[in-house]
Protein backbone atom coordinates (compact mmCIF):
# COMPACT_ATOMS: atom_id res chain seq x y z
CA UNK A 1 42.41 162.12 180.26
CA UNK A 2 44.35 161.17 183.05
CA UNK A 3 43.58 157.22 183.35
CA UNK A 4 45.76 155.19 181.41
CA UNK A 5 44.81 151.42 180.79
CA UNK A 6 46.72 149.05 182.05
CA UNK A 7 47.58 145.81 179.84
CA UNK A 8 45.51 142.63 180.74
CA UNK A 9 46.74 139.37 180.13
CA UNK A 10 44.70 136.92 178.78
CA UNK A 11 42.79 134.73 181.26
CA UNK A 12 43.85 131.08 181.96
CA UNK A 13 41.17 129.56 180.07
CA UNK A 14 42.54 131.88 176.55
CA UNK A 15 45.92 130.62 177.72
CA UNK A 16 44.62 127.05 177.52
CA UNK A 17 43.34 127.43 174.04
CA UNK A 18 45.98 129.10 172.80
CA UNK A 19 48.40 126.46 173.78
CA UNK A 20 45.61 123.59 172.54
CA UNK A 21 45.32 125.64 169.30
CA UNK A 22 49.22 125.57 168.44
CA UNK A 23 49.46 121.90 169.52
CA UNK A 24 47.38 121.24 166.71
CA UNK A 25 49.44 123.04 164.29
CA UNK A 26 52.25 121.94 165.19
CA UNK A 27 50.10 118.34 164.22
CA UNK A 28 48.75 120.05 161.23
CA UNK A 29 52.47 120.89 160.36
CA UNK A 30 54.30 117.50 160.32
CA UNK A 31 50.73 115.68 158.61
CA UNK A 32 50.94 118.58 155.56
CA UNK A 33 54.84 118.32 155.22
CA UNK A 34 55.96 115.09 156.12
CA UNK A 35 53.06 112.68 155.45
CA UNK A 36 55.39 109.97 154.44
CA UNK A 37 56.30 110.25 158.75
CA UNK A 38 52.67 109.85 159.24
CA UNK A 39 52.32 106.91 156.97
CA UNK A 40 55.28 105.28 158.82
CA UNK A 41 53.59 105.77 162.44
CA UNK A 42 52.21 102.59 163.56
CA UNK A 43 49.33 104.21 165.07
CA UNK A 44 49.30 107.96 163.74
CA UNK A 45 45.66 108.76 165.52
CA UNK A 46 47.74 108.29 168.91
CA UNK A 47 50.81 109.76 167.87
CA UNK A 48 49.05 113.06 166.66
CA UNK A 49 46.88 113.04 170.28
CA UNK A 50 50.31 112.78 172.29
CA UNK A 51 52.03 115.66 169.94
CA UNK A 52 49.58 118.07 170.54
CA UNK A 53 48.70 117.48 174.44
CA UNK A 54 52.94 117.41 174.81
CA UNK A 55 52.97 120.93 173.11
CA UNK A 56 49.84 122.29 174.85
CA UNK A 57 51.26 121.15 178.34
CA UNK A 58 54.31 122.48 177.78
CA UNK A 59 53.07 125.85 176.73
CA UNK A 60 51.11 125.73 179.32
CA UNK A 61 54.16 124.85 182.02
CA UNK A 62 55.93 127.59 180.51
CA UNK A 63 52.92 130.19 180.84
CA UNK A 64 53.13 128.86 184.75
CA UNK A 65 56.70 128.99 184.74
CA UNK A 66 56.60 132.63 183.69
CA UNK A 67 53.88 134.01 186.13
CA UNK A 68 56.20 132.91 188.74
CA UNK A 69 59.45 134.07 187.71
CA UNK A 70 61.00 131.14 187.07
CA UNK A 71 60.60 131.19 182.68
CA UNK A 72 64.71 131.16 182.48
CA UNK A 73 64.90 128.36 185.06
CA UNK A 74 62.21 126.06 183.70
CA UNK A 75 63.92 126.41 180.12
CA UNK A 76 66.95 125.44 181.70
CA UNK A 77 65.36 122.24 183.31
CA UNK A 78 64.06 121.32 180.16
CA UNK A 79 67.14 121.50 178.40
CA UNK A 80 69.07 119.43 180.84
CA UNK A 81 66.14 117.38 181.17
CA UNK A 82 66.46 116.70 176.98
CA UNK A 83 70.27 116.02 177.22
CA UNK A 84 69.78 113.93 179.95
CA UNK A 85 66.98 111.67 177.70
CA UNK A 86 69.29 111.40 174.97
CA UNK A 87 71.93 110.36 176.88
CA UNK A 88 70.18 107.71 178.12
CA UNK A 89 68.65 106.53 174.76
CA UNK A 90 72.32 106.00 174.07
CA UNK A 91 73.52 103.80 176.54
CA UNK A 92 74.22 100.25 175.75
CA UNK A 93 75.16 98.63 178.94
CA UNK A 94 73.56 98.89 182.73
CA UNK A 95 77.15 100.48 183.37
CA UNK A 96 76.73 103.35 180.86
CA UNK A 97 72.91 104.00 182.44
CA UNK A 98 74.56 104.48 185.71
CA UNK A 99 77.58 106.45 184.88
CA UNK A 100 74.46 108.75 183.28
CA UNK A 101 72.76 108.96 186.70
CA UNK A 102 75.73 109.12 188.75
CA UNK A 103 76.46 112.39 186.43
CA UNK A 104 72.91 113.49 187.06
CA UNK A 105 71.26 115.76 184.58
């Protein structure tokens, strides 16, 4: 009566197909409610492969991130990471690109 069970996480290999699993519905998702996207896509079969290996590896960073400690840090990274991106995607002259770096991200 005594012994109480301790939770188990899944194993890495679960973890994997987890993160696999929601990559593809996240590719399900935009083919069922945006198909005039998909249409657009220029090649669709390799769009819908990088979609769902960019979600399953970044579950799967997080799910690393996490068993280290370091989940609030890694979302933080990400997000400057993203800002960073967009910044870039908005310069217009080699001076704007490295005002951007000389900011950092």
């Amino acid at each position: 009566m005594g012994t109480e069970l301790k939770p188990v996480g899944p194993t890495e290999e679960v973890v994997r197909r987890i993160a696999m699993d929601v990559g593809k519905q996240v590719v399900h998702h935009i083919e069922t409610m945006y198909p005039a996207m998909t249409a657009a896509v220029s090649s669709w079969k390799s769009a819908r492969l990088s979609i769902r290996n960019a979600t399953h590896n970044a579950i799967m960073a997080a799910v690393n991130a996490a068993d280290i400690g370091r989940a609030e840090q890694a979302i933080e990274a990400n997000e400057r990471h993203r800002r960073f991106v967009n910044r870039m995607k908005k310069a217009r002259t080699m001076e704007d690109v490295f005002a951007i770096m000389r900011d950092g991200n």
